[in-house]
PDB file of N, CA and C in Angstrom:
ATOM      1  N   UNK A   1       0.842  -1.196   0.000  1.00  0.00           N
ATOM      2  CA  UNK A   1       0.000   0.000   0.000  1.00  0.00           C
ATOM      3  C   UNK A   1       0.874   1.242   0.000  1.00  0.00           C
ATOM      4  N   UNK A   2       0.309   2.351  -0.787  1.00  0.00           N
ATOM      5  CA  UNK A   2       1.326   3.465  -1.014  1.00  0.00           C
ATOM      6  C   UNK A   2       0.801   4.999  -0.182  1.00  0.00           C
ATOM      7  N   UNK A   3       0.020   4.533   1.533  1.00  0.00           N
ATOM      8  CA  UNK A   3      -0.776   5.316   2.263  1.00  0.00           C
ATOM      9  C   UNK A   3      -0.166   5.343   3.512  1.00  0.00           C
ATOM     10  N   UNK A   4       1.347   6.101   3.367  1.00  0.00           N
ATOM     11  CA  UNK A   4       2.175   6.756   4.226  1.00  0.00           C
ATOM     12  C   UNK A   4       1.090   6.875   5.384  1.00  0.00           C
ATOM     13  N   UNK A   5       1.191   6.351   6.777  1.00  0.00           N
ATOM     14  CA  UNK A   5       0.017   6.782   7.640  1.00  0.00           C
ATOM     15  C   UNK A   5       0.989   7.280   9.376  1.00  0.00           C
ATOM     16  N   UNK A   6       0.449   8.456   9.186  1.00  0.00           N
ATOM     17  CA  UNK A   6       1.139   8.562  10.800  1.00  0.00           C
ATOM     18  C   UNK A   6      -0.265   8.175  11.938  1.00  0.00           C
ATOM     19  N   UNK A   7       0.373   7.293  13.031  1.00  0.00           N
ATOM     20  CA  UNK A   7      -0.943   7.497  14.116  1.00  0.00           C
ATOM     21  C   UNK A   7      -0.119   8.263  15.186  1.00  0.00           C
ATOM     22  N   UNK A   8      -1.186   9.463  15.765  1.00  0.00           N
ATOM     23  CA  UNK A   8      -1.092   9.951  16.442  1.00  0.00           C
ATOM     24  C   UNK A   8      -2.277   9.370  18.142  1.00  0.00           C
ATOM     25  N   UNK A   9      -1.317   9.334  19.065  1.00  0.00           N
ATOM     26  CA  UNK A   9      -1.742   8.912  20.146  1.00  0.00           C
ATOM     27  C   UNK A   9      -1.418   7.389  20.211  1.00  0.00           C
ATOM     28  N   UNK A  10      -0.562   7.119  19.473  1.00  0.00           N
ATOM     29  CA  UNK A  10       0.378   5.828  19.570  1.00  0.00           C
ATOM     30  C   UNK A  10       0.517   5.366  21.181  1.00  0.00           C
ATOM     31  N   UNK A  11       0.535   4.130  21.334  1.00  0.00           N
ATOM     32  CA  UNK A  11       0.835   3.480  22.724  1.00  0.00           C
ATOM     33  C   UNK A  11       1.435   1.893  22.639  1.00  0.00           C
ATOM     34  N   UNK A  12       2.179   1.970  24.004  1.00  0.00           N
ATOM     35  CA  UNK A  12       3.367   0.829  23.731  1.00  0.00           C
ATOM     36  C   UNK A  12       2.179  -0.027  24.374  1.00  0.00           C
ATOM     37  N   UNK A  13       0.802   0.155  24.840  1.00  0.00           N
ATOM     38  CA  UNK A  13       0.288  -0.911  25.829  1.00  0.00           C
ATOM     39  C   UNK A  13      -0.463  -1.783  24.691  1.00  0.00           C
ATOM     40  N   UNK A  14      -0.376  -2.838  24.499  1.00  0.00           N
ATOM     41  CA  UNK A  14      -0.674  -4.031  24.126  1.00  0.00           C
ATOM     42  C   UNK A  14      -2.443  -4.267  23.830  1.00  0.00           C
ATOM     43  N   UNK A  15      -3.386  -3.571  24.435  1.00  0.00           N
ATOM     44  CA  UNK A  15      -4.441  -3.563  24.893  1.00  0.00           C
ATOM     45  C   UNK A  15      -4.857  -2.702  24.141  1.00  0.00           C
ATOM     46  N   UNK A  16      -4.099  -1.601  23.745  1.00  0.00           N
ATOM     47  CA  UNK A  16      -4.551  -0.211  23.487  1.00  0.00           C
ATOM     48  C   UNK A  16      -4.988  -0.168  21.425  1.00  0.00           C
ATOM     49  N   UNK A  17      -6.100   0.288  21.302  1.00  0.00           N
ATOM     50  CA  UNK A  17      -6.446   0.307  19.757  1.00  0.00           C
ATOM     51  C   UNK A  17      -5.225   0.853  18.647  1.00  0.00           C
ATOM     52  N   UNK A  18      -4.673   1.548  19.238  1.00  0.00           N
ATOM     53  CA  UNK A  18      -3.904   2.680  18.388  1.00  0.00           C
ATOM     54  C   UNK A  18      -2.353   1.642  18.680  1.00  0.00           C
ATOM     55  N   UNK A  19      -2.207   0.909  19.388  1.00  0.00           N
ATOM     56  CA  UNK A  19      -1.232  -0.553  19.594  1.00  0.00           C
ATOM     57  C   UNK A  19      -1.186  -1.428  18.037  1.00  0.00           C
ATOM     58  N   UNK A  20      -3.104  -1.864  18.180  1.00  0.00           N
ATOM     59  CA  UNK A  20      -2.945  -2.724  17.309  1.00  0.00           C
ATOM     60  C   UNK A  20      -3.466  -2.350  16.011  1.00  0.00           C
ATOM     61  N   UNK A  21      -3.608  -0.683  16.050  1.00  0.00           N
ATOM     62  CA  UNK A  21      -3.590  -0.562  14.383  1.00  0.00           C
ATOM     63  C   UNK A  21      -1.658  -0.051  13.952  1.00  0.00           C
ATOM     64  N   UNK A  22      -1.088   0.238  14.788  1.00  0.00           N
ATOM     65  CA  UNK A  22       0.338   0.145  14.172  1.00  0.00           C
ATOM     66  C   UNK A  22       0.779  -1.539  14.042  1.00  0.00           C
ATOM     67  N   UNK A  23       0.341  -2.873  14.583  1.00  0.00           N
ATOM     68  CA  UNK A  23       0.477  -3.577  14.234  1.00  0.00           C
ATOM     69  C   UNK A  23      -0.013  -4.340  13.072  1.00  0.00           C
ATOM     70  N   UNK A  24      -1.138  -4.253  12.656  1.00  0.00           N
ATOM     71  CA  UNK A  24      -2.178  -3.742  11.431  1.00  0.00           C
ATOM     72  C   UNK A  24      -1.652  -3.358  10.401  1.00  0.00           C
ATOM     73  N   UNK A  25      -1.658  -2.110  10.375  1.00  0.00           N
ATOM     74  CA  UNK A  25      -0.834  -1.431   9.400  1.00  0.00           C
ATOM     75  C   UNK A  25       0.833  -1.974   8.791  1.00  0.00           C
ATOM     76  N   UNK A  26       1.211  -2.133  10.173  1.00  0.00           N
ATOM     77  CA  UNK A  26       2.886  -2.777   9.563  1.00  0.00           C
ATOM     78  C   UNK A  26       2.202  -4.318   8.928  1.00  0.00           C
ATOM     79  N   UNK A  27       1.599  -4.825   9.528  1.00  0.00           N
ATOM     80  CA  UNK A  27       1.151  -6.305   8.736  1.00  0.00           C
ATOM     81  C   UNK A  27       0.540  -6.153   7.127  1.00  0.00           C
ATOM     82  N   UNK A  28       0.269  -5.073   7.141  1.00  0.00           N
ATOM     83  CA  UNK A  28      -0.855  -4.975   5.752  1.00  0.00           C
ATOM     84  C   UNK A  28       0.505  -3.990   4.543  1.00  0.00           C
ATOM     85  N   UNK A  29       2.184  -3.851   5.063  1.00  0.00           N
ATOM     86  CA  UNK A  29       2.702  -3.249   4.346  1.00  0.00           C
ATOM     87  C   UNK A  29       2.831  -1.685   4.140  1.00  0.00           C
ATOM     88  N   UNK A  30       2.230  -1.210   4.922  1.00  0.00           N
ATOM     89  CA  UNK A  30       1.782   0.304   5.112  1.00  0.00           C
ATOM     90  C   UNK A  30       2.832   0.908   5.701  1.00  0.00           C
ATOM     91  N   UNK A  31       3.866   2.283   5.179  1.00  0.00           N
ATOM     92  CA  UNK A  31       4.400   2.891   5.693  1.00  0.00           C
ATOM     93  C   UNK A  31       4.086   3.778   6.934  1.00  0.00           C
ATOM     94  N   UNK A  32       4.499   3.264   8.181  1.00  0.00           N
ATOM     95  CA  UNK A  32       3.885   3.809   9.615  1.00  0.00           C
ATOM     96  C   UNK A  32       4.851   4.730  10.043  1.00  0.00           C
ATOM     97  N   UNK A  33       4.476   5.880  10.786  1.00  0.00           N
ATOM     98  CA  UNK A  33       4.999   6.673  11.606  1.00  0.00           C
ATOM     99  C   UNK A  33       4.085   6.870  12.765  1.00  0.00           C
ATOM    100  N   UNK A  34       4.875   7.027  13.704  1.00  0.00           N
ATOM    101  CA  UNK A  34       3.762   7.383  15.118  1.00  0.00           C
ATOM    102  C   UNK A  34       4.419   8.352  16.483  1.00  0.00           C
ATOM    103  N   UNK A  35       3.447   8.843  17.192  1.00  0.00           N
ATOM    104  CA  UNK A  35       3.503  10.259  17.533  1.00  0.00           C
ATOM    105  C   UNK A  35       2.802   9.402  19.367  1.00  0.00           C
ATOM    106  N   UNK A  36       3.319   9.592  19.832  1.00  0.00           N
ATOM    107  CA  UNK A  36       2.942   9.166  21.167  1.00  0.00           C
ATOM    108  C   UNK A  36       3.785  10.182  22.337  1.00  0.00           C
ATOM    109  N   UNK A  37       3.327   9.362  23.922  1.00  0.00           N
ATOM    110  CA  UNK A  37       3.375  10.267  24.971  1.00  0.00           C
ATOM    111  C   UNK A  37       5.087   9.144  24.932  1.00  0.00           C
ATOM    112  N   UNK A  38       4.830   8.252  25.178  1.00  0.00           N
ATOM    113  CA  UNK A  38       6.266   7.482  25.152  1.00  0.00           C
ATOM    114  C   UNK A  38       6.948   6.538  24.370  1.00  0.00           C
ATOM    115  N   UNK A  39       8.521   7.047  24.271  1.00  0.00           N
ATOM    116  CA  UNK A  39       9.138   6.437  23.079  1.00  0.00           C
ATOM    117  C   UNK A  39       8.958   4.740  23.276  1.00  0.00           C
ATOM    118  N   UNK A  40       9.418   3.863  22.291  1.00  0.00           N
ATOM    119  CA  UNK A  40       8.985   2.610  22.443  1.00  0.00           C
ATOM    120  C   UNK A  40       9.123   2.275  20.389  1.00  0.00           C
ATOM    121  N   UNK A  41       8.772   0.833  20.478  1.00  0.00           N
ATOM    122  CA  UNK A  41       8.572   0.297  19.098  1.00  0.00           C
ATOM    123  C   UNK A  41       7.642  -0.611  19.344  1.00  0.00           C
ATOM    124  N   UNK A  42       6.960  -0.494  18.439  1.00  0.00           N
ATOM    125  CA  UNK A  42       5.991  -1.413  18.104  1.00  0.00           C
ATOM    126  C   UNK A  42       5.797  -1.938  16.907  1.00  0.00           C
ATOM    127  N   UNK A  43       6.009  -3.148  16.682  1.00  0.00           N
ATOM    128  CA  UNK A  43       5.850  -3.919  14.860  1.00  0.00           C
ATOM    129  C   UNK A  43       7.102  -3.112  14.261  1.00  0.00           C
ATOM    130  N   UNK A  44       7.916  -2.880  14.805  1.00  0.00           N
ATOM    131  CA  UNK A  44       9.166  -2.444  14.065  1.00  0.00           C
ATOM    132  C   UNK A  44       8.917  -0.703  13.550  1.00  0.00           C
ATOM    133  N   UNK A  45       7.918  -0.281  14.035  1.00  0.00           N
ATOM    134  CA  UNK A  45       7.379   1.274  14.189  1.00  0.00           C
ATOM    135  C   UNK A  45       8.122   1.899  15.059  1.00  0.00           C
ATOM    136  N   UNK A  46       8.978   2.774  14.855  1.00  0.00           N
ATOM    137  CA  UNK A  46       9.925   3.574  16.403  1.00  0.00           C
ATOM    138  C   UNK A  46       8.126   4.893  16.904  1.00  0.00           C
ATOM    139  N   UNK A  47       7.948   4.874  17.849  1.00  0.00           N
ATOM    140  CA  UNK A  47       7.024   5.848  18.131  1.00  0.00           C
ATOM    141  C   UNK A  47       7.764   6.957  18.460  1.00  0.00           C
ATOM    142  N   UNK A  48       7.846   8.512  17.952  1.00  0.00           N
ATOM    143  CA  UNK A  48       8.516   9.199  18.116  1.00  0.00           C
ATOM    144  C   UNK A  48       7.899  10.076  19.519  1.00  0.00           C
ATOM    145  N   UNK A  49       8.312  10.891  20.194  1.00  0.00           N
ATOM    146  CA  UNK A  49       7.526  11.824  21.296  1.00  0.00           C
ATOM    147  C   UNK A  49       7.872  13.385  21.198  1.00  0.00           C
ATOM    148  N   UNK A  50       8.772  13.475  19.749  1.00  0.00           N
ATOM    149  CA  UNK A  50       8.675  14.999  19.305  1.00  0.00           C
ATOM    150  C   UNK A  50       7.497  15.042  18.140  1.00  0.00           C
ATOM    151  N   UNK A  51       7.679  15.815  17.225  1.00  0.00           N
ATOM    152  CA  UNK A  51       6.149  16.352  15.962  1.00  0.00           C
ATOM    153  C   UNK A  51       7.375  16.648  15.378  1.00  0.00           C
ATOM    154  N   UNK A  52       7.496  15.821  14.637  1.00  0.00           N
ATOM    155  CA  UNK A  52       8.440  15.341  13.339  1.00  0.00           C
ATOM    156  C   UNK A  52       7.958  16.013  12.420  1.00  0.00           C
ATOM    157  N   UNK A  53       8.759  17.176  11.564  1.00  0.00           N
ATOM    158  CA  UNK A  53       7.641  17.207   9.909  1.00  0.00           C
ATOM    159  C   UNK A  53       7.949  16.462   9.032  1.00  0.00           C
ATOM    160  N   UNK A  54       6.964  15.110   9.255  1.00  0.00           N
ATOM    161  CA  UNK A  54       7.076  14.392   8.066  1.00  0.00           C
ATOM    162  C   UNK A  54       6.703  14.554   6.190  1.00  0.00           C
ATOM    163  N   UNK A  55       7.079  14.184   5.441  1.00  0.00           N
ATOM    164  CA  UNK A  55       7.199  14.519   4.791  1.00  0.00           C
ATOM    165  C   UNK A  55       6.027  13.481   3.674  1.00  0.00           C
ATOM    166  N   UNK A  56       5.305  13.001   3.118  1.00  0.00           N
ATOM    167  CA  UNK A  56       4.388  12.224   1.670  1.00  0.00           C
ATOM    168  C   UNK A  56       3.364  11.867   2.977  1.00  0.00           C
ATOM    169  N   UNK A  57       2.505  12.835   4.011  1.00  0.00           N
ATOM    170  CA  UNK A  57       1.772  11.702   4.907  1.00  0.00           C
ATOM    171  C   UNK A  57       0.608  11.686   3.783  1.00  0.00           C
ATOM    172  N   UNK A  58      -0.031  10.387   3.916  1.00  0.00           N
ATOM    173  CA  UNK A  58      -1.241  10.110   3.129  1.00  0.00           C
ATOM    174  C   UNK A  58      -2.483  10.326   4.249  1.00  0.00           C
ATOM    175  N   UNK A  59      -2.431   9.665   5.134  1.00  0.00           N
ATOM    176  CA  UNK A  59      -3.074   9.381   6.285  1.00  0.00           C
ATOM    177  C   UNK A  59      -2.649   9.339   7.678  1.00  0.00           C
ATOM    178  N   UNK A  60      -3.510  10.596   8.377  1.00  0.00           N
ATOM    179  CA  UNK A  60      -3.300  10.790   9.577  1.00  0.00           C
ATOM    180  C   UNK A  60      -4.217   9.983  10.535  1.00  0.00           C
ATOM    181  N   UNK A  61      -4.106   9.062  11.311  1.00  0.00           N
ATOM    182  CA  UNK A  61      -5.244   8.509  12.024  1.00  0.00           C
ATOM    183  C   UNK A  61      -5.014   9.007  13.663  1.00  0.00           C
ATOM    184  N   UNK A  62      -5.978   9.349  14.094  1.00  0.00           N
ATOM    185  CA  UNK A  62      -6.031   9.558  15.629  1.00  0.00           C
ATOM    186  C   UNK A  62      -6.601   8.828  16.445  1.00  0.00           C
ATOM    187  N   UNK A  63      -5.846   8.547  17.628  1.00  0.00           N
ATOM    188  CA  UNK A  63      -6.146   8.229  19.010  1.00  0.00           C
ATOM    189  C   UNK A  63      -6.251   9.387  19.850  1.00  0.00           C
ATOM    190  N   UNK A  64      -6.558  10.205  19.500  1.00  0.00           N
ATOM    191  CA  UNK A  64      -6.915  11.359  20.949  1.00  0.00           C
ATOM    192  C   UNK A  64      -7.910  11.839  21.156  1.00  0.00           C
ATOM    193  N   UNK A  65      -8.659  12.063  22.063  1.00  0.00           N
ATOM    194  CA  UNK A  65     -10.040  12.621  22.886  1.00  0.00           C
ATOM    195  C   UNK A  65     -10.106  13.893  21.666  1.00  0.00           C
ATOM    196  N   UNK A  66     -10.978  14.361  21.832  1.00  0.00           N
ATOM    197  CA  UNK A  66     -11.134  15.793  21.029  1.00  0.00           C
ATOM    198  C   UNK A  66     -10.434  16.952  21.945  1.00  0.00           C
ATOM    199  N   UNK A  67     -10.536  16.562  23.273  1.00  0.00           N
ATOM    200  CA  UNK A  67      -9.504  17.834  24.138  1.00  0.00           C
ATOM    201  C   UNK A  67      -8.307  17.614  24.004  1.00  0.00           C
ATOM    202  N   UNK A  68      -7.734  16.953  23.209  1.00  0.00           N
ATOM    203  CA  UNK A  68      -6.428  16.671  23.619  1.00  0.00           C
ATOM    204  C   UNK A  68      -5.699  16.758  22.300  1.00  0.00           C
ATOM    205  N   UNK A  69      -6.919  16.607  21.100  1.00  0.00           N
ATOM    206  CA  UNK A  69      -6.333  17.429  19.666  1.00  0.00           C
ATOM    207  C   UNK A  69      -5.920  18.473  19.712  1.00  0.00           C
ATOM    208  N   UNK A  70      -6.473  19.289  20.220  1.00  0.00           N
ATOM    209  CA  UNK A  70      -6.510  21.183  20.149  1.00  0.00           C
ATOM    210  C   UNK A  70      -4.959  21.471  19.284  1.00  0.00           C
ATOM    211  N   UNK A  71      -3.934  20.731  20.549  1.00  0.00           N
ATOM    212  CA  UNK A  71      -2.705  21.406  20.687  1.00  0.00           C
ATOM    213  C   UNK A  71      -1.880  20.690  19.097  1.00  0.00           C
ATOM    214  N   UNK A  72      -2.358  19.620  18.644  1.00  0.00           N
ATOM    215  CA  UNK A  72      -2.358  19.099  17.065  1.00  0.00           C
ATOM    216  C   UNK A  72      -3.005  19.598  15.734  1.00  0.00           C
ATOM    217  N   UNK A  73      -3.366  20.481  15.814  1.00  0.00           N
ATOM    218  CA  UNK A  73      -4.763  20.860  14.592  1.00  0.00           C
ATOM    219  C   UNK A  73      -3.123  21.829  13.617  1.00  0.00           C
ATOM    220  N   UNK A  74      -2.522  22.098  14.054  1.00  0.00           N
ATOM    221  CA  UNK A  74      -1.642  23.224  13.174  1.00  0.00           C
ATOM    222  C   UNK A  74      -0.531  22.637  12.395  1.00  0.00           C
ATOM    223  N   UNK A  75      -0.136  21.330  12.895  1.00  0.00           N
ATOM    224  CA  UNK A  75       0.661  20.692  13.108  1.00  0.00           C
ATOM    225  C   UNK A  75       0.211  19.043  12.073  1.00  0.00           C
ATOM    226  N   UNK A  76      -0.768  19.135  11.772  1.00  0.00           N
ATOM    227  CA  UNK A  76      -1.578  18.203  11.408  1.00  0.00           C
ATOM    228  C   UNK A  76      -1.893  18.703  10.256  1.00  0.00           C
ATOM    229  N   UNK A  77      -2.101  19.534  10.334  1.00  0.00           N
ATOM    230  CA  UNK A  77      -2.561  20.404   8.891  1.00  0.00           C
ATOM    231  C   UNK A  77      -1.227  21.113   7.828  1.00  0.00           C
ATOM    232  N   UNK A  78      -0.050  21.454   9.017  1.00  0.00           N
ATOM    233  CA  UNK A  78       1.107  21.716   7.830  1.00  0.00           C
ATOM    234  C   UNK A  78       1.780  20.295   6.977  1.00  0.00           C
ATOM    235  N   UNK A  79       0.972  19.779   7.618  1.00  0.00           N
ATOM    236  CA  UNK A  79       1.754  17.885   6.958  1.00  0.00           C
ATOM    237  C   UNK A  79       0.745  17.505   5.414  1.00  0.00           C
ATOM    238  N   UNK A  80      -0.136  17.946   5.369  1.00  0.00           N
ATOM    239  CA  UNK A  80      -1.204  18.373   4.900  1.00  0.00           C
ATOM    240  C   UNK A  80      -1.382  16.985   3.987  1.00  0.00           C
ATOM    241  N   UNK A  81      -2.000  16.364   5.247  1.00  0.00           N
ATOM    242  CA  UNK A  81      -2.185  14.646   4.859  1.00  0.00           C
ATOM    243  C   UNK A  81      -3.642  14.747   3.499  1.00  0.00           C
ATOM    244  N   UNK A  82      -3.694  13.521   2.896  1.00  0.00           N
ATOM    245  CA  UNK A  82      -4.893  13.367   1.960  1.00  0.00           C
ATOM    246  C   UNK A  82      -5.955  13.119   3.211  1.00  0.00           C
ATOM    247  N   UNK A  83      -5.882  12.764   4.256  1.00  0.00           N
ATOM    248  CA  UNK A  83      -7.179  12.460   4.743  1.00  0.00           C
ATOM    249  C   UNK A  83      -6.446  12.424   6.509  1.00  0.00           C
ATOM    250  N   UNK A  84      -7.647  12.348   6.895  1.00  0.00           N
ATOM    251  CA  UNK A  84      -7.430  12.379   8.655  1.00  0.00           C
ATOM    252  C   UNK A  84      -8.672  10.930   8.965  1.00  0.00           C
ATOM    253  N   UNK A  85      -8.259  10.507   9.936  1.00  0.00           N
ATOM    254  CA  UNK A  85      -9.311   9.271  10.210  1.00  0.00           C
ATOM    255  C   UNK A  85      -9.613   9.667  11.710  1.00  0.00           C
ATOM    256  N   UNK A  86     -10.815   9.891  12.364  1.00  0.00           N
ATOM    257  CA  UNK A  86     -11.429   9.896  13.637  1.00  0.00           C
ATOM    258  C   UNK A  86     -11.608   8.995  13.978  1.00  0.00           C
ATOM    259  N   UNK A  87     -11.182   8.068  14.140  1.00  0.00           N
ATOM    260  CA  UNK A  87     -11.708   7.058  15.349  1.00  0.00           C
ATOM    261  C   UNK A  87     -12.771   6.633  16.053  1.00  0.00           C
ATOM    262  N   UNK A  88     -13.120   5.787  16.573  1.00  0.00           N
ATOM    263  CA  UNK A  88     -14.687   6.325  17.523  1.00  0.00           C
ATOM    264  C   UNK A  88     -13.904   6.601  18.861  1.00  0.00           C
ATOM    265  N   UNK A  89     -14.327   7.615  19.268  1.00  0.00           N
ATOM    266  CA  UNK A  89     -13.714   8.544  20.893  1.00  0.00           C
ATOM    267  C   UNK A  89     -12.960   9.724  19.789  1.00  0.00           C
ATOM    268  N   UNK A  90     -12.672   9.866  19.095  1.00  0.00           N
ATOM    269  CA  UNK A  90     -12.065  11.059  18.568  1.00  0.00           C
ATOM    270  C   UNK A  90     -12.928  12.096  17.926  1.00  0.00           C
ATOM    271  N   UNK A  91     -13.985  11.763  17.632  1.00  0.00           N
ATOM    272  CA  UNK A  91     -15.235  12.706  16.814  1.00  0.00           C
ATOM    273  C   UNK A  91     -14.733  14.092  17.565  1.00  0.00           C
ATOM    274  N   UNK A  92     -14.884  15.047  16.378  1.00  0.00           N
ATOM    275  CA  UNK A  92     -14.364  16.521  16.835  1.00  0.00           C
ATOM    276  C   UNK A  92     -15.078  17.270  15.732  1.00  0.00           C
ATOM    277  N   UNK A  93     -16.687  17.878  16.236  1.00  0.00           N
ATOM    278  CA  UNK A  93     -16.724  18.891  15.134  1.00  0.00           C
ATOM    279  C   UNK A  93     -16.104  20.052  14.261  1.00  0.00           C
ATOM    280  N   UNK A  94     -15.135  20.614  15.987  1.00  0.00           N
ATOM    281  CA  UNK A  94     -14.547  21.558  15.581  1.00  0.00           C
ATOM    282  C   UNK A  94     -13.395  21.547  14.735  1.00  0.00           C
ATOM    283  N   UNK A  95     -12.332  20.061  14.366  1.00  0.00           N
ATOM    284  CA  UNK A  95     -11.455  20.140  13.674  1.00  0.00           C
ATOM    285  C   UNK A  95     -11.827  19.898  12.272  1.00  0.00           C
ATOM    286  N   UNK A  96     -13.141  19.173  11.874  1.00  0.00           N
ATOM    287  CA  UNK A  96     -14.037  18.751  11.152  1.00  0.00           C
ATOM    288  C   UNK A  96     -13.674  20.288  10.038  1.00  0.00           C
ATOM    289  N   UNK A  97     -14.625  20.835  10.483  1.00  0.00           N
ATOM    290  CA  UNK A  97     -14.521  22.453  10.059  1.00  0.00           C
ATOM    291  C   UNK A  97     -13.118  22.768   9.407  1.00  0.00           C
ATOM    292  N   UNK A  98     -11.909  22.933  10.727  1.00  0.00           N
ATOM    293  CA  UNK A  98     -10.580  23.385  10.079  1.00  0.00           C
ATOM    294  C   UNK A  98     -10.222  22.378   8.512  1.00  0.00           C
ATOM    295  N   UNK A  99     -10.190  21.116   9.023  1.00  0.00           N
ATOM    296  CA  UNK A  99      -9.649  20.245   8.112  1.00  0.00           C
ATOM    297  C   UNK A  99     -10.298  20.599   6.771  1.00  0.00           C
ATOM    298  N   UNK A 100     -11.692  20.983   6.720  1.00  0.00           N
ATOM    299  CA  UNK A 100     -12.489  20.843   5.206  1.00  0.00           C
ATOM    300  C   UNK A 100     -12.097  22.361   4.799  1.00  0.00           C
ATOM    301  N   UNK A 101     -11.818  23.357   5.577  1.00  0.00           N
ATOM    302  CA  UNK A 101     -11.365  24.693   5.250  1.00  0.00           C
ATOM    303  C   UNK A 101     -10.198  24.712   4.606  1.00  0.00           C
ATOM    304  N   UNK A 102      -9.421  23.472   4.928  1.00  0.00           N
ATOM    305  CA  UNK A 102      -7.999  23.750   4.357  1.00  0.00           C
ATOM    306  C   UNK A 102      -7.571  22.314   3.002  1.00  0.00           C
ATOM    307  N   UNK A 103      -8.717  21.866   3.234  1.00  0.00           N
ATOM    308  CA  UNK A 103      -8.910  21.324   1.787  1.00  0.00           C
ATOM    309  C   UNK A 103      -8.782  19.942   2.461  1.00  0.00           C
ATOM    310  N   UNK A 104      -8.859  19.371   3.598  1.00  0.00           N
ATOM    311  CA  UNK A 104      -8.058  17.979   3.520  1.00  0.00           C
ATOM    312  C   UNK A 104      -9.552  17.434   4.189  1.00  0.00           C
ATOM    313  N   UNK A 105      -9.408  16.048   3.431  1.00  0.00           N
ATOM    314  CA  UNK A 105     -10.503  15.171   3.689  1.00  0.00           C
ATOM    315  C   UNK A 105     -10.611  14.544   5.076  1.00  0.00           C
ATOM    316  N   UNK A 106     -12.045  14.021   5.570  1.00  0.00           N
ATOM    317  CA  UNK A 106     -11.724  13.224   6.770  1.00  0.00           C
ATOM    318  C   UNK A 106     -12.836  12.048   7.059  1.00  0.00           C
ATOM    319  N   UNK A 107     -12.428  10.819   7.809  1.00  0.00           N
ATOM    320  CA  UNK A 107     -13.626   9.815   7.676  1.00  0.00           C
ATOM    321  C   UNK A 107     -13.914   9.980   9.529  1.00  0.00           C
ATOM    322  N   UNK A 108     -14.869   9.575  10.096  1.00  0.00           N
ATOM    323  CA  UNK A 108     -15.298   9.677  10.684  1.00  0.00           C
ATOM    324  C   UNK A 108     -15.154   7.773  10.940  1.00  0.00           C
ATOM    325  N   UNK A 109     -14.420   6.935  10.971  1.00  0.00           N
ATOM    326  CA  UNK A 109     -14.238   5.472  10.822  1.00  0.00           C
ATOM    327  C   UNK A 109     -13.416   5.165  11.801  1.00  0.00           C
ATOM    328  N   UNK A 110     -13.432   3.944  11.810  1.00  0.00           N
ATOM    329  CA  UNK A 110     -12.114   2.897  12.786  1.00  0.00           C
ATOM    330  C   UNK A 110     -10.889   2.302  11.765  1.00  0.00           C
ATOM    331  N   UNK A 111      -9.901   2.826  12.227  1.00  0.00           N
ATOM    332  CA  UNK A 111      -8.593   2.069  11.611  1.00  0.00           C
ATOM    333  C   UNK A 111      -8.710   0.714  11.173  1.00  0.00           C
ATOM    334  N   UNK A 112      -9.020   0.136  12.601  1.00  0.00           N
ATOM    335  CA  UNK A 112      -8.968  -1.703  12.060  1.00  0.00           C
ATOM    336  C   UNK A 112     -10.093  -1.879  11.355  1.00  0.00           C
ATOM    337  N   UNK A 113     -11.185  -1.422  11.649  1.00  0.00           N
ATOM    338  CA  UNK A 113     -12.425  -1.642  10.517  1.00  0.00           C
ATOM    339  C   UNK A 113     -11.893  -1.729   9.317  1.00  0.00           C
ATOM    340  N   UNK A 114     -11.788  -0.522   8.798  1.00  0.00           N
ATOM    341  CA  UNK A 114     -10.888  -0.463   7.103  1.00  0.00           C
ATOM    342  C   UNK A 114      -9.912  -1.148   7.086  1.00  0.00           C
ATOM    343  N   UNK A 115      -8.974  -1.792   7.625  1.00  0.00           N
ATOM    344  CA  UNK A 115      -8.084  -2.307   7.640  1.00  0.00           C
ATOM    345  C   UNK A 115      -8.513  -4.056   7.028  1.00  0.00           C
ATOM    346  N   UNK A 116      -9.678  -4.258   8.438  1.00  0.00           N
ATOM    347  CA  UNK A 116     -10.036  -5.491   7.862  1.00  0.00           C
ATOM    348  C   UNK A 116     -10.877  -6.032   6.956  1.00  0.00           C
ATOM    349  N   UNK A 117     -11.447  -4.714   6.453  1.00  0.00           N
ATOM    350  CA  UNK A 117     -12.349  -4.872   5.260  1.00  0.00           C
ATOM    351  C   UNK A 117     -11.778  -4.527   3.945  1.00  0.00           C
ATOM    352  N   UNK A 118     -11.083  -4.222   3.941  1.00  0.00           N
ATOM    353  CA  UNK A 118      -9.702  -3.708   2.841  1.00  0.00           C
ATOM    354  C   UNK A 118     -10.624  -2.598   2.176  1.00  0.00           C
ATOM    355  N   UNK A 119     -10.890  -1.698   3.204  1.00  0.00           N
ATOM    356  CA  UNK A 119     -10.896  -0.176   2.694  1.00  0.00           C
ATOM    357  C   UNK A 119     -10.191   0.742   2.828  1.00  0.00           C
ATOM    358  N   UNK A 120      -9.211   0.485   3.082  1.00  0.00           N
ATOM    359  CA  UNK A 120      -7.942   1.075   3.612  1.00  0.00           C
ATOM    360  C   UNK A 120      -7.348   2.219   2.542  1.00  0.00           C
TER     361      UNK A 120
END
């Protein structure tokens, strides 16, 4: 797959959704980057804990509450991914708005859903 994807709200815990869509993703061939509270690897993913400007993102997927985007919306948008994925717990009207203002698409979906339905 040629859908560069950073997840943001990455976690080393085993349990955690945003765990097993970087494991997901590295299984399905998908170039991963990830943005977490602590460094760690997962599926051969280094999780970084600075805001890297990466460079071809296709897809941004989130793990974070909508309070806890705020301090990501500028930062998210200079990367100026083809699409952003909400999560369920991530729904955010208000970034909804920014994102379609600045041209970039967004699904309102689950990572592993698309993942395992090959809508990815």
């Amino acid at each position: 797959m040629d859908k560069k994807t950073l997840v943001i709200g990455a976690s080393l815990k085993s349990n955690r959704y945003s765990y097993l869509a970087l494991q997901r993703l590295s299984a399905k061939s998908v170039e991963v980057v990830a943005f977490g509270l602590k460094k760690g690897v997962v599926s051969g993913v280094e999780i970084d804990t600075q805001l890297v400007p990466y460079k071809n993102i296709h897809t941004v997927t989130l793990y974070l509450n909508p309070n806890r985007q705020k301090p990501f919306y500028d930062y998210i948008m200079s990367l100026k991914p083809k699409r952003v994925i909400f999560n369920p717990g991530t729904e955010n009207l208000e970034f909804y708005t920014l994102l379609h203002d600045a041209g970039i698409s967004y699904e309102v979906a689950c990572t592993l859903v698309l993942l395992s339905t090959n809508q990815y």
